[in-house]
C-alpha atoms as a PDB file:
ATOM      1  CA  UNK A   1     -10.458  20.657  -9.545  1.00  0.00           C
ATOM      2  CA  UNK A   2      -9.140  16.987  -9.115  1.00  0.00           C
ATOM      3  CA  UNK A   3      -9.909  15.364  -5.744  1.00  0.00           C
ATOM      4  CA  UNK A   4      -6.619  14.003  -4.515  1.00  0.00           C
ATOM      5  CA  UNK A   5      -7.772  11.796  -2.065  1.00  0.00           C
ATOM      6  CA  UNK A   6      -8.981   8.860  -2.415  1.00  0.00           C
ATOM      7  CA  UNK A   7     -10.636   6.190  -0.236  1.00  0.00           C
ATOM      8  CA  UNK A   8      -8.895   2.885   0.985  1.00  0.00           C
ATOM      9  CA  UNK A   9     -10.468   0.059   2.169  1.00  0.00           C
ATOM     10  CA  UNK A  10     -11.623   0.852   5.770  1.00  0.00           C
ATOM     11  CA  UNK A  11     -13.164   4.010   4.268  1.00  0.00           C
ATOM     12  CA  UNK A  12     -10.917   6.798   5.185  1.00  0.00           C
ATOM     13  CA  UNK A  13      -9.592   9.503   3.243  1.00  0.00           C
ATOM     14  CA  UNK A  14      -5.765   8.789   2.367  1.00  0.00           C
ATOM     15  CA  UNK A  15      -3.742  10.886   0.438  1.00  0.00           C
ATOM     16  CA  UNK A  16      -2.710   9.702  -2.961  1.00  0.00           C
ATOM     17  CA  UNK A  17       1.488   9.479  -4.319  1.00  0.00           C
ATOM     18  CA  UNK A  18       2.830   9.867  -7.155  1.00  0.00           C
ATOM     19  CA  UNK A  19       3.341   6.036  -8.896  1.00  0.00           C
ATOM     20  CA  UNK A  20       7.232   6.159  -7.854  1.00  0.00           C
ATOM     21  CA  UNK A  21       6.293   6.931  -4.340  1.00  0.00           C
ATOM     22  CA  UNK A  22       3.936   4.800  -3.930  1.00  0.00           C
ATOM     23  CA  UNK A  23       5.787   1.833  -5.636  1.00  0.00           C
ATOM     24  CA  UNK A  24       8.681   2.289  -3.106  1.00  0.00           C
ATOM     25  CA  UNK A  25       6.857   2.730  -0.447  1.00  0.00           C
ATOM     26  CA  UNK A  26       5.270  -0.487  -0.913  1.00  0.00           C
ATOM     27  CA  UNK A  27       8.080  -2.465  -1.809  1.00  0.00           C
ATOM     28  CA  UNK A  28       9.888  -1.134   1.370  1.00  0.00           C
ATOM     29  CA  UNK A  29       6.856  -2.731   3.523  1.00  0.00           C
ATOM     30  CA  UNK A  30       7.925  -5.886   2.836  1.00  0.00           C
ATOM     31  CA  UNK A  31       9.803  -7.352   5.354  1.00  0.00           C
ATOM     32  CA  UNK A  32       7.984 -10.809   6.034  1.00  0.00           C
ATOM     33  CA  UNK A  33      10.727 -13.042   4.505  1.00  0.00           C
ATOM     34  CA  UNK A  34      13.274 -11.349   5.544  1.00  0.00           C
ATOM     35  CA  UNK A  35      12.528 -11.526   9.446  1.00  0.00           C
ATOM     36  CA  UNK A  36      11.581 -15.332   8.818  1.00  0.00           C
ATOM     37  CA  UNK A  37      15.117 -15.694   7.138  1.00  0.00           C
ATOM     38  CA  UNK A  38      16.670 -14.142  10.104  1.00  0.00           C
ATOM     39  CA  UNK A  39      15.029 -16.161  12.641  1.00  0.00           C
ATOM     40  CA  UNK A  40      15.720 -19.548  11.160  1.00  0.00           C
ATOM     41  CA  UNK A  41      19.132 -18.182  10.168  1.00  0.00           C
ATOM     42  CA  UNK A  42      19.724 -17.706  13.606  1.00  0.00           C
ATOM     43  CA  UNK A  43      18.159 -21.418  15.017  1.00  0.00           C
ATOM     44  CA  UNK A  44      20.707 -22.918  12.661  1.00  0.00           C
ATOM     45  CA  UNK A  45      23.355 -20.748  13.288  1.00  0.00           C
ATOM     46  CA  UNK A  46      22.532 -21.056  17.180  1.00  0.00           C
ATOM     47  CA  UNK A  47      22.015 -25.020  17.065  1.00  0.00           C
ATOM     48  CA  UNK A  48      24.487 -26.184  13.706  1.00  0.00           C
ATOM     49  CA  UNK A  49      27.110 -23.271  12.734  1.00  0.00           C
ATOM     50  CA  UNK A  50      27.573 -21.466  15.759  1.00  0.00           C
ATOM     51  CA  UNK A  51      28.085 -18.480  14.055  1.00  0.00           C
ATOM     52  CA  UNK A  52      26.566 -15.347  12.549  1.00  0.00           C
ATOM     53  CA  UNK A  53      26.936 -16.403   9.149  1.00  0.00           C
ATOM     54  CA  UNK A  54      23.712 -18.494   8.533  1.00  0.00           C
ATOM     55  CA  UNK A  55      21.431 -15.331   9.588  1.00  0.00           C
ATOM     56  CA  UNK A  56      23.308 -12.940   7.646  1.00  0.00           C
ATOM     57  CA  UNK A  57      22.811 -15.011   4.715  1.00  0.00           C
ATOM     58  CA  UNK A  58      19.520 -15.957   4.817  1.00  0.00           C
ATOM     59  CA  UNK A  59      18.792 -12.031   5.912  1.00  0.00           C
ATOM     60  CA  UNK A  60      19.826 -11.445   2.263  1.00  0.00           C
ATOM     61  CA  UNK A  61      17.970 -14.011   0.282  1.00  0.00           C
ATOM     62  CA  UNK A  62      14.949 -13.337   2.519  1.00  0.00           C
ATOM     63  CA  UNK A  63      15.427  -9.761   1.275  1.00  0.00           C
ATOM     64  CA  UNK A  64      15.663 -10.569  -2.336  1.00  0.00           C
ATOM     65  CA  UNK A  65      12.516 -12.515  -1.652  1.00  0.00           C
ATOM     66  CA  UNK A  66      10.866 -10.143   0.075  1.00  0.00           C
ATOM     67  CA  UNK A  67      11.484  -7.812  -3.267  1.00  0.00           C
ATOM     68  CA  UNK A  68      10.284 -10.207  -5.557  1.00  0.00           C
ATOM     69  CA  UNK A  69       7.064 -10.926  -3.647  1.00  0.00           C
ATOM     70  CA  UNK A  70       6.758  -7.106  -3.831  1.00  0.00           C
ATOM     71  CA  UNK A  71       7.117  -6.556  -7.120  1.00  0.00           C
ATOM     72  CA  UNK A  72       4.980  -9.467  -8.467  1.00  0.00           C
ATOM     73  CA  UNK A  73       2.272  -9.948  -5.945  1.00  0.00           C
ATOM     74  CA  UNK A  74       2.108  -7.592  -3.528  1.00  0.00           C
ATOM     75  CA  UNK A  75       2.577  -4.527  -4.973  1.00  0.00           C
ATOM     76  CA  UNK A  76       1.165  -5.541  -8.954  1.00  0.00           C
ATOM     77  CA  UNK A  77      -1.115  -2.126  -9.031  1.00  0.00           C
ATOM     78  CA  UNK A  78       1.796   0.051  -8.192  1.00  0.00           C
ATOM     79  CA  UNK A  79       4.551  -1.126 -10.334  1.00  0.00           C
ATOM     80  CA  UNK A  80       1.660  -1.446 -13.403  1.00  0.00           C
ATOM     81  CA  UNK A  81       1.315   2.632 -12.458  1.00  0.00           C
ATOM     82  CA  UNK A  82       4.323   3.267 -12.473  1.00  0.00           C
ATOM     83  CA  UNK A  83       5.116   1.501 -15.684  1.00  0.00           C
ATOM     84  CA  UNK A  84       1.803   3.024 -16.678  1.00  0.00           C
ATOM     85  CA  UNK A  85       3.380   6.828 -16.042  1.00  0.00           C
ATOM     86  CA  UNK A  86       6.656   6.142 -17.485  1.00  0.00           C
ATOM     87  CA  UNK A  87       5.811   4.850 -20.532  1.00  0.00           C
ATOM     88  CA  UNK A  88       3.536   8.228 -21.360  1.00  0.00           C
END
């Protein structure tokens, strides 16, 4: 019978997801650029625009970034299993 837990790095058991699963779960844990986007959006809106319009904007390219990151760097060994799995 197949074990299907596996350790992570601190050394506890963690249960392991199927490749689309885990892919999106990953990719939805990115949120680093997006937050940074927002906050500067909203100095510059605050000290330039005076409106909303800044953060919303850089809310969304921080987003896109924050899915390219994910895709490319952060989350390589997930979207290689899941293009691993799909191409079976």
């Amino acid at each position: 019978m197949e074990d299907s837990t596996s350790p992570n790095i601190s050394g506890t058991q963690e249960i392991s997801l199927p490749p689309s699963e885990a892919l999106s779960k990953c990719l939805l844990s990115q949120y680093s650029f997006c937050a940074g986007g927002v906050g500067l959006g909203a100095a510059y809106g605050i000290r330039y625009s005076k409106g909303v319009v800044p953060m919303a904007v850089s809310g969304v390219v921080g987003t896109m970034a924050d899915m390219i990151y994910g895709y490319v760097v952060a989350c390589s060994k997930e979207v290689e299993a899941y293009q691993n799995r799909s191409n079976r």
